[in-house]
Protein backbone atom coordinates (compact mmCIF):
# COMPACT_ATOMS: atom_id res chain seq x y z
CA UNK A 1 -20.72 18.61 -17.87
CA UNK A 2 -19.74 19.09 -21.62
CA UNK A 3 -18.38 16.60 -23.46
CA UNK A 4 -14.69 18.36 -23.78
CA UNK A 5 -14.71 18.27 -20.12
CA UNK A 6 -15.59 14.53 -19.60
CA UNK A 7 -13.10 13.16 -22.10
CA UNK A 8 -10.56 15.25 -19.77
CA UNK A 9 -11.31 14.20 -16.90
CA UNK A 10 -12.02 10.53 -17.58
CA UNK A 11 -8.16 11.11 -19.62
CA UNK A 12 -6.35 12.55 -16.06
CA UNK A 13 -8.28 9.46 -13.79
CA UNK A 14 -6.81 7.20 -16.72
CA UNK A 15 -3.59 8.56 -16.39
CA UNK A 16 -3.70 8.20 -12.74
CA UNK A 17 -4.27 4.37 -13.07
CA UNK A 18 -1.65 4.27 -15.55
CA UNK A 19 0.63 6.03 -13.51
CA UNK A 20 0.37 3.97 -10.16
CA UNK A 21 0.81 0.84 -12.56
CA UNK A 22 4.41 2.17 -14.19
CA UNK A 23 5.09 3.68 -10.86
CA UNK A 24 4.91 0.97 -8.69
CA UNK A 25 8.49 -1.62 -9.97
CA UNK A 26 10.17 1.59 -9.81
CA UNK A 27 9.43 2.53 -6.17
CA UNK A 28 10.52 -1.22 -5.16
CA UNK A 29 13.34 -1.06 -7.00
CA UNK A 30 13.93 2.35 -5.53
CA UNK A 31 13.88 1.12 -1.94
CA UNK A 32 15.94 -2.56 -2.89
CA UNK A 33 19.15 0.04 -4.54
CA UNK A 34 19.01 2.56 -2.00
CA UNK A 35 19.62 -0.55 0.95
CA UNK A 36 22.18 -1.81 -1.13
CA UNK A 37 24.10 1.70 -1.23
CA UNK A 38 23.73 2.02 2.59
CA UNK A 39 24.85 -1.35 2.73
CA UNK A 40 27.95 -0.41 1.10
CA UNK A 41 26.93 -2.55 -1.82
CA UNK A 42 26.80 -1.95 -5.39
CA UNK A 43 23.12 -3.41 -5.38
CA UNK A 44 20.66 -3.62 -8.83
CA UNK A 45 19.86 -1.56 -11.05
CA UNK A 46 15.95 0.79 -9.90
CA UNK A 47 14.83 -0.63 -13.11
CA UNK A 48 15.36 -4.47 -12.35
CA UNK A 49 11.62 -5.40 -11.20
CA UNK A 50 10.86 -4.26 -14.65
CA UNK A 51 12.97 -6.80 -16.23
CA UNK A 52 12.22 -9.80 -13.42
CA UNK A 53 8.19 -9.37 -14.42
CA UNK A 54 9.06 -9.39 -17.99
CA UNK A 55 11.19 -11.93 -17.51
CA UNK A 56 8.29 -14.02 -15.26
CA UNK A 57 5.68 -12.95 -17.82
CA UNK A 58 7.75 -14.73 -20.25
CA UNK A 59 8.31 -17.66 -18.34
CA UNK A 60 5.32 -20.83 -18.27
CA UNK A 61 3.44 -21.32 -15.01
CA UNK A 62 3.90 -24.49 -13.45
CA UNK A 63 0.60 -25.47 -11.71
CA UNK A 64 0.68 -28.55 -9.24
CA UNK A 65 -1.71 -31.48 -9.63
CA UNK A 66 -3.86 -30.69 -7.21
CA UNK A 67 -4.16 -27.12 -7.57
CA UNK A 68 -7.75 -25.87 -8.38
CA UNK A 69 -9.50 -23.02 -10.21
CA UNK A 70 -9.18 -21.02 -7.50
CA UNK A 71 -5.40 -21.09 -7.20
CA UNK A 72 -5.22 -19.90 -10.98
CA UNK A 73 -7.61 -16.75 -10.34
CA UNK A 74 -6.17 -15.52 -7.08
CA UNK A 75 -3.49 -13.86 -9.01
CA UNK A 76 -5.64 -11.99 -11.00
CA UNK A 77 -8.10 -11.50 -8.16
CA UNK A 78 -5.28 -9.81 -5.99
CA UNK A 79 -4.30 -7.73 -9.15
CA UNK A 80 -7.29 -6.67 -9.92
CA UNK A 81 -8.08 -5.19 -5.95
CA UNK A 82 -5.16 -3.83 -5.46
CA UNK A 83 -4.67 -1.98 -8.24
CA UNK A 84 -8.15 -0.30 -8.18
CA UNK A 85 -7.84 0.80 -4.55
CA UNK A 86 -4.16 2.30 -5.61
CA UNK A 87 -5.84 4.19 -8.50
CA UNK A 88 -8.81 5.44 -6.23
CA UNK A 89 -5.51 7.50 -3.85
CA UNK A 90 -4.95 10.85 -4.77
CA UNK A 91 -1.68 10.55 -5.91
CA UNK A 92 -1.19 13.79 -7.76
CA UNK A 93 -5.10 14.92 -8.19
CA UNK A 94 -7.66 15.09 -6.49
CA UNK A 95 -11.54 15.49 -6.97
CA UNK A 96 -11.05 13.31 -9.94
CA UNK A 97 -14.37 11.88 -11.81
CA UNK A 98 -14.59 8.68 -10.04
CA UNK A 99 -13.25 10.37 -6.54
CA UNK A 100 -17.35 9.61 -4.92
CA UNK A 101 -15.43 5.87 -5.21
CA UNK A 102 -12.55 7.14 -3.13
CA UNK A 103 -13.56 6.10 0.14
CA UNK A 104 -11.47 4.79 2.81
CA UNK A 105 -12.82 2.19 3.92
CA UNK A 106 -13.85 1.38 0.43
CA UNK A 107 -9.91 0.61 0.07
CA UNK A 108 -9.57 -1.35 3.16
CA UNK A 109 -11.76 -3.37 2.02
CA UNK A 110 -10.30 -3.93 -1.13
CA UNK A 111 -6.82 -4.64 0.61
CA UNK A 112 -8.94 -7.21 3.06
CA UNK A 113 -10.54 -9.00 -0.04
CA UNK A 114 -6.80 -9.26 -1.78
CA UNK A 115 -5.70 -10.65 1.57
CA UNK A 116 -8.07 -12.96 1.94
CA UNK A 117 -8.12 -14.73 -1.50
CA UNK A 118 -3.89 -15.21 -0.70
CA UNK A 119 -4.90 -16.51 2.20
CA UNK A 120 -7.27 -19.07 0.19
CA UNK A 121 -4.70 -19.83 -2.39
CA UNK A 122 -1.71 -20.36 -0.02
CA UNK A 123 -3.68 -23.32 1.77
CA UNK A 124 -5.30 -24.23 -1.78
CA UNK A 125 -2.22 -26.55 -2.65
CA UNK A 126 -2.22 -28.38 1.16
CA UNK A 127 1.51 -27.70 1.31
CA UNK A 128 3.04 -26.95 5.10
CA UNK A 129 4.95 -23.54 3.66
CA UNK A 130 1.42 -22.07 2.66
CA UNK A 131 -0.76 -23.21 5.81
CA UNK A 132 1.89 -21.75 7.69
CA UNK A 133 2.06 -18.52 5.62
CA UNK A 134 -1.56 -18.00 5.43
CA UNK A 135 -2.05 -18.25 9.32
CA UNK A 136 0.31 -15.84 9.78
CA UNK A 137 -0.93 -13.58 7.45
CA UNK A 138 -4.29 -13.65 9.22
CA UNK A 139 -2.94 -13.01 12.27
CA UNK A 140 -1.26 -9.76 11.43
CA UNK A 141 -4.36 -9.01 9.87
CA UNK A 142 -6.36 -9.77 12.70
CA UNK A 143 -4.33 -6.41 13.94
CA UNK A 144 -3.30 -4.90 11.39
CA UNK A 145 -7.18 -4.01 10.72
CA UNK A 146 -8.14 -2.97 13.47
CA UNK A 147 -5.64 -0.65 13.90
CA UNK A 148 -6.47 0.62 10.47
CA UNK A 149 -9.98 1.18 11.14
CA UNK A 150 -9.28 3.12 13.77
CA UNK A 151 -6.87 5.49 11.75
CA UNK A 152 -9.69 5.94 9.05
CA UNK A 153 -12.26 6.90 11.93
CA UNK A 154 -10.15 9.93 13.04
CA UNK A 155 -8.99 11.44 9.92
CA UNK A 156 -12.69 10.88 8.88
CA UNK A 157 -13.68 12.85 11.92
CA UNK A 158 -11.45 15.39 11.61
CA UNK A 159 -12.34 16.12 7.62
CA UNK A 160 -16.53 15.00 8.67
CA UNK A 161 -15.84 12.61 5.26
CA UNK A 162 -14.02 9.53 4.62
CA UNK A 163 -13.80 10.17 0.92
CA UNK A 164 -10.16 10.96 0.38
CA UNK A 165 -10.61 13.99 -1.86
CA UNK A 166 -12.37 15.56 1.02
CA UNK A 167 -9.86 14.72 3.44
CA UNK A 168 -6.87 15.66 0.85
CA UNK A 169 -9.25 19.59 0.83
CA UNK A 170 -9.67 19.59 4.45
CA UNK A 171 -6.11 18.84 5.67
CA UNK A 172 -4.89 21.02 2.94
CA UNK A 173 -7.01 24.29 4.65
CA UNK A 174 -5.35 26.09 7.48
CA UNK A 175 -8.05 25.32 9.91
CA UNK A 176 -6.31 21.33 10.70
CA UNK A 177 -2.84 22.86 11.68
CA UNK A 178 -0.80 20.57 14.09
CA UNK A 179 -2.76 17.88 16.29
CA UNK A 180 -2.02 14.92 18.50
CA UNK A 181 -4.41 12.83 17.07
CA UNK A 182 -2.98 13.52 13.22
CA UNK A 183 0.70 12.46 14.88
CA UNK A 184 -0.88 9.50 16.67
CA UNK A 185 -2.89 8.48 13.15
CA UNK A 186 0.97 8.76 11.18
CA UNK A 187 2.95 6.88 13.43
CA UNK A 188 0.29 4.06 13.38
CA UNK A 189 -0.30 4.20 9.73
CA UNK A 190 3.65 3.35 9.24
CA UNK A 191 3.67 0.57 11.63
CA UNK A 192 0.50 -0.68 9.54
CA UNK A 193 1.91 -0.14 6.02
CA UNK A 194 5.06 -1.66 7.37
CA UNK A 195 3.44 -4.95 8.56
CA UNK A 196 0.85 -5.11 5.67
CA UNK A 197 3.78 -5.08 2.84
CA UNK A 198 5.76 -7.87 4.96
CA UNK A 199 8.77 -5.04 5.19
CA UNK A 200 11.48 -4.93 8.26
CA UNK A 201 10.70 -5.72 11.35
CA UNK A 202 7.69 -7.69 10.34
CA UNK A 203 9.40 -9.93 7.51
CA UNK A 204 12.34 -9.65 5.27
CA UNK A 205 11.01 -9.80 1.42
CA UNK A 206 14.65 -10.41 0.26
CA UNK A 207 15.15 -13.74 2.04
CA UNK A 208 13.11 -17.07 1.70
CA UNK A 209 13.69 -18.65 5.28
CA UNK A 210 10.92 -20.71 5.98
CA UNK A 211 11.10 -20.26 9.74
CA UNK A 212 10.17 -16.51 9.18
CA UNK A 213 8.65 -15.84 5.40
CA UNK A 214 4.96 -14.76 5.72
CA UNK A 215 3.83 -13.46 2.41
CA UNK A 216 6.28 -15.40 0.82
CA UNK A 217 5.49 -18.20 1.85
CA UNK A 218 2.15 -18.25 0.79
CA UNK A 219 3.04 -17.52 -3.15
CA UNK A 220 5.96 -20.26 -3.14
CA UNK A 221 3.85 -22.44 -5.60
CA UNK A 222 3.40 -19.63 -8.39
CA UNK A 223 5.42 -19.43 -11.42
CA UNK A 224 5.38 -17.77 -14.62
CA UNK A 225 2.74 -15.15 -15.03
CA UNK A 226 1.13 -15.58 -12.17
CA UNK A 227 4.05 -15.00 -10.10
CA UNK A 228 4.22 -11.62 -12.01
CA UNK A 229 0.99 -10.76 -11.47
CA UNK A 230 1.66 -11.54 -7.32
CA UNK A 231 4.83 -9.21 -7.44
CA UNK A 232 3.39 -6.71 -9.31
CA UNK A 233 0.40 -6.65 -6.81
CA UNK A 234 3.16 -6.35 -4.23
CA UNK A 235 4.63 -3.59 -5.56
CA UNK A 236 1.58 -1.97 -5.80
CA UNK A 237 0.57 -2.27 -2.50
CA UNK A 238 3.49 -0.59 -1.34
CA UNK A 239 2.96 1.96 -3.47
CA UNK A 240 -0.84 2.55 -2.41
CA UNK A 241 0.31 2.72 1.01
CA UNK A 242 3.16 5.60 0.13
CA UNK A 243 0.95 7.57 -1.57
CA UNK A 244 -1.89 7.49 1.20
CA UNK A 245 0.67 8.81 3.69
CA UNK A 246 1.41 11.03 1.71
CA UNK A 247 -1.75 12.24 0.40
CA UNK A 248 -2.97 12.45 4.29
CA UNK A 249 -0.36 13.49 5.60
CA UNK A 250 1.33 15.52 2.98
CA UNK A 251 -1.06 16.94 0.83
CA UNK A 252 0.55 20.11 -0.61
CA UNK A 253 0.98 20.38 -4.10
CA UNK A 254 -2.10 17.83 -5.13
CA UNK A 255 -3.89 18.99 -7.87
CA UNK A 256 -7.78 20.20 -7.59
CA UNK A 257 -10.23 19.20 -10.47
CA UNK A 258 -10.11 21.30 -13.41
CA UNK A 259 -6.16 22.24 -12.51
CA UNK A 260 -4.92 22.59 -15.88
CA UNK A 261 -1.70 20.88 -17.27
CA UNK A 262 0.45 23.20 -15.77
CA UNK A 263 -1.26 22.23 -12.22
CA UNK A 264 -1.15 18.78 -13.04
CA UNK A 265 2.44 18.73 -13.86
CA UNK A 266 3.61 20.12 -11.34
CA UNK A 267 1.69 18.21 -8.84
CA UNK A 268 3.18 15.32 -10.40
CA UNK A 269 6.62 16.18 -9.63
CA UNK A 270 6.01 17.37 -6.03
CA UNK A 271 4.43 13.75 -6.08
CA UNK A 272 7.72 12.05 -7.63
CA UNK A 273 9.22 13.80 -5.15
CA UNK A 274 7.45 12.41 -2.46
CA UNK A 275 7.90 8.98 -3.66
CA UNK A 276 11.40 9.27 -3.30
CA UNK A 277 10.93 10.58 -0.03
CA UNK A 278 9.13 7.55 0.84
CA UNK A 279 11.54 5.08 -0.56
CA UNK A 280 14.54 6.87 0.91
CA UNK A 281 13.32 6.87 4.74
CA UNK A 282 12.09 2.90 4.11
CA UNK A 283 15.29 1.94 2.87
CA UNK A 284 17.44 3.84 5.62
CA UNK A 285 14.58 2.06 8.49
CA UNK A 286 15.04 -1.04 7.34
CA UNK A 287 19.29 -0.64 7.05
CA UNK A 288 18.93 0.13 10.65
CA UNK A 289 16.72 -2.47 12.33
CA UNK A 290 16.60 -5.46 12.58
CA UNK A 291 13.95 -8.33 11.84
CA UNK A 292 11.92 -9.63 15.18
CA UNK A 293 10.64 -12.88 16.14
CA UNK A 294 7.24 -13.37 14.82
CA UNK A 295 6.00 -13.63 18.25
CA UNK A 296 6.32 -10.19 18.38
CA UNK A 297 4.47 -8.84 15.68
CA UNK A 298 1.26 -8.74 17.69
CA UNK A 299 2.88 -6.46 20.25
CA UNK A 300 4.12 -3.97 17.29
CA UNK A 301 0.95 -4.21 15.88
CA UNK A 302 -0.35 -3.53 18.89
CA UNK A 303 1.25 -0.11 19.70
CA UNK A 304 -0.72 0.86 16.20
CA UNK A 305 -4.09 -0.14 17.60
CA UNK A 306 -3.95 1.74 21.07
CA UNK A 307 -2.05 4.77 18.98
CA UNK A 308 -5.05 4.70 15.95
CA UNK A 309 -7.91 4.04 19.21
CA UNK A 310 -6.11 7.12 21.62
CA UNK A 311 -6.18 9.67 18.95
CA UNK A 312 -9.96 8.49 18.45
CA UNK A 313 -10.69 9.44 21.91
CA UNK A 314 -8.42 12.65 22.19
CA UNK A 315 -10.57 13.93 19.00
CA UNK A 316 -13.59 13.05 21.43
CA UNK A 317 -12.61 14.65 24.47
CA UNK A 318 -11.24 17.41 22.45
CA UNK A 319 -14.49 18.36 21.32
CA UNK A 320 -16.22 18.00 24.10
CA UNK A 321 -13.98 20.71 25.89
């Protein structure tokens, strides 16, 4: 490899990571002003979870007395791991210089890590709002991971790889073409991004009821920039989870290595594109259901796990045929 060619590639992978970072407020804000349109309401501008973070960055952080060093580095912690296993997706590239990183399961555990430390600083405090929040957190996660396991073993079947480059080459060939199992791994991969970003049915980000909040409730104590850092970790989770259903599950138009900057811009439209897409059909799901209990999270949760473990077995009998 020359040394032209690593300073390019090493300048797309940056650009990826900068683009899921100025990507990610935009797509929230997205999905909050298209519910307020089908709402019938005026709603905020796409742009405003730019302004609330600069407005939290701005803003001191309030720490309670008790808090400990833990409580102060979670925020950075859950940053930090969610924002590297958005940047290892191929959002509009692919086969990128650190794709051998790319793995799947590489990025669930990433996700698991980030969910753990909330967990951690939610109870760190010892108030009631962030023992409750935690333990529910880890029980859609006791689920929730499963079920996503399971959706990484059959795509990972299917493309004999779980590096997502691989699988983003594979399901772009002809040879994939419709299957059950690929249908079974989508539907479960929604319910799972669904529940993992605390969106409708699972839990309503826009309210702070105490009888229902999950994530919320375990970030009630942050303030200032560590808040920011929280919400921008939120936003770029839901983002991550976007562009790996999309990357899957739509792969046309992403970028192989040494694409060109005509190749690379217009994979990052048909990528924009899909973004919107995204945001759109999230918005109009969520205008048209309504929360449930949290008693019934397990059994939507659920439906993912047997959906993610059937199409492992199909792929199995399938081949054995």
């Amino acid at each position: 490899m020359s040394g032209v060619t690593l300073v390019l590639d090493l300048m797309v992978q940056a650009a990826q990571m900068a683009l899921v970072l100025a990507l990610a407020p935009l797509l929230t804000g997205v999905v909050r002003w298209v519910k307020a349109r089908l709402q019938r309401r005026r709603g905020a501008s796409p742009l405003q979870p730019y302004r609330d973070l600069l407005r939290l960055v701005r803003k001191e952080s309030v720490l309670a007395e008790n808090a400990s060093w833990l409580f102060q580095a979670v925020p950075y912690m859950v940053f930090a791991a969610i924002w590297v296993a958005a940047s290892l997706v191929p959002t509009f590239a692919a086969g990128l210089i650190f794709n051998w990183t790319a793995d799947l399961i590489a990025i669930v555990a990433l996700l698991g890590s980030a969910r753990f430390f909330l967990a951690l600083a939610g109870m760190d405090v010892g108030t009631s709002f962030g023992g409750i929040g935690s333990s529910r957190e880890m029980m859609i996660a006791s689920l929730a991971e499963p079920a996503m396991l399971m959706i990484v073993f059959s795509v990972s079947l299917l493309a004999h790889s779980t590096q997502l480059s691989t699988v983003v080459g594979v399901l772009q060939g002809p040879d994939v073409g419709l299957r059950v199992t690929l249908g079974m791994a989508l539907v479960a991969l929604v319910i799972v991004a669904i529940a993992e970003n605390g969106r409708i049915p699972v839990d309503n980000p826009a309210t702070h009821l105490e009888l229902t909040m999950v994530h919320e409730a375990m970030v009630l104590e942050y303030s200032g920039r560590h808040l920011a850092l929280i919400e921008a970790a939120s936003s770029l989770k839901l983002l991550l989870y976007v562009s790996l259903l999309a990357a899957v599950f739509l792969p046309f138009g992403v970028a192989g290595p040494a694409a060109g900057p005509a190749g690379y811009a217009t994979a990052l439209g048909l990528y924009l594109g899909k973004l919107l897409l995204g945001g759109v059909l999230l918005a109009a799901f969520e205008t048209g259901i309504a929360k449930m209990r949290v008693f019934r999270v397990p059994e939507f949760l659920g439906v993912a796990l047997m959906l993610g473990l059937l199409g492992l077995m199909l792929l199995f009998v399938s081949r054995s045929l």
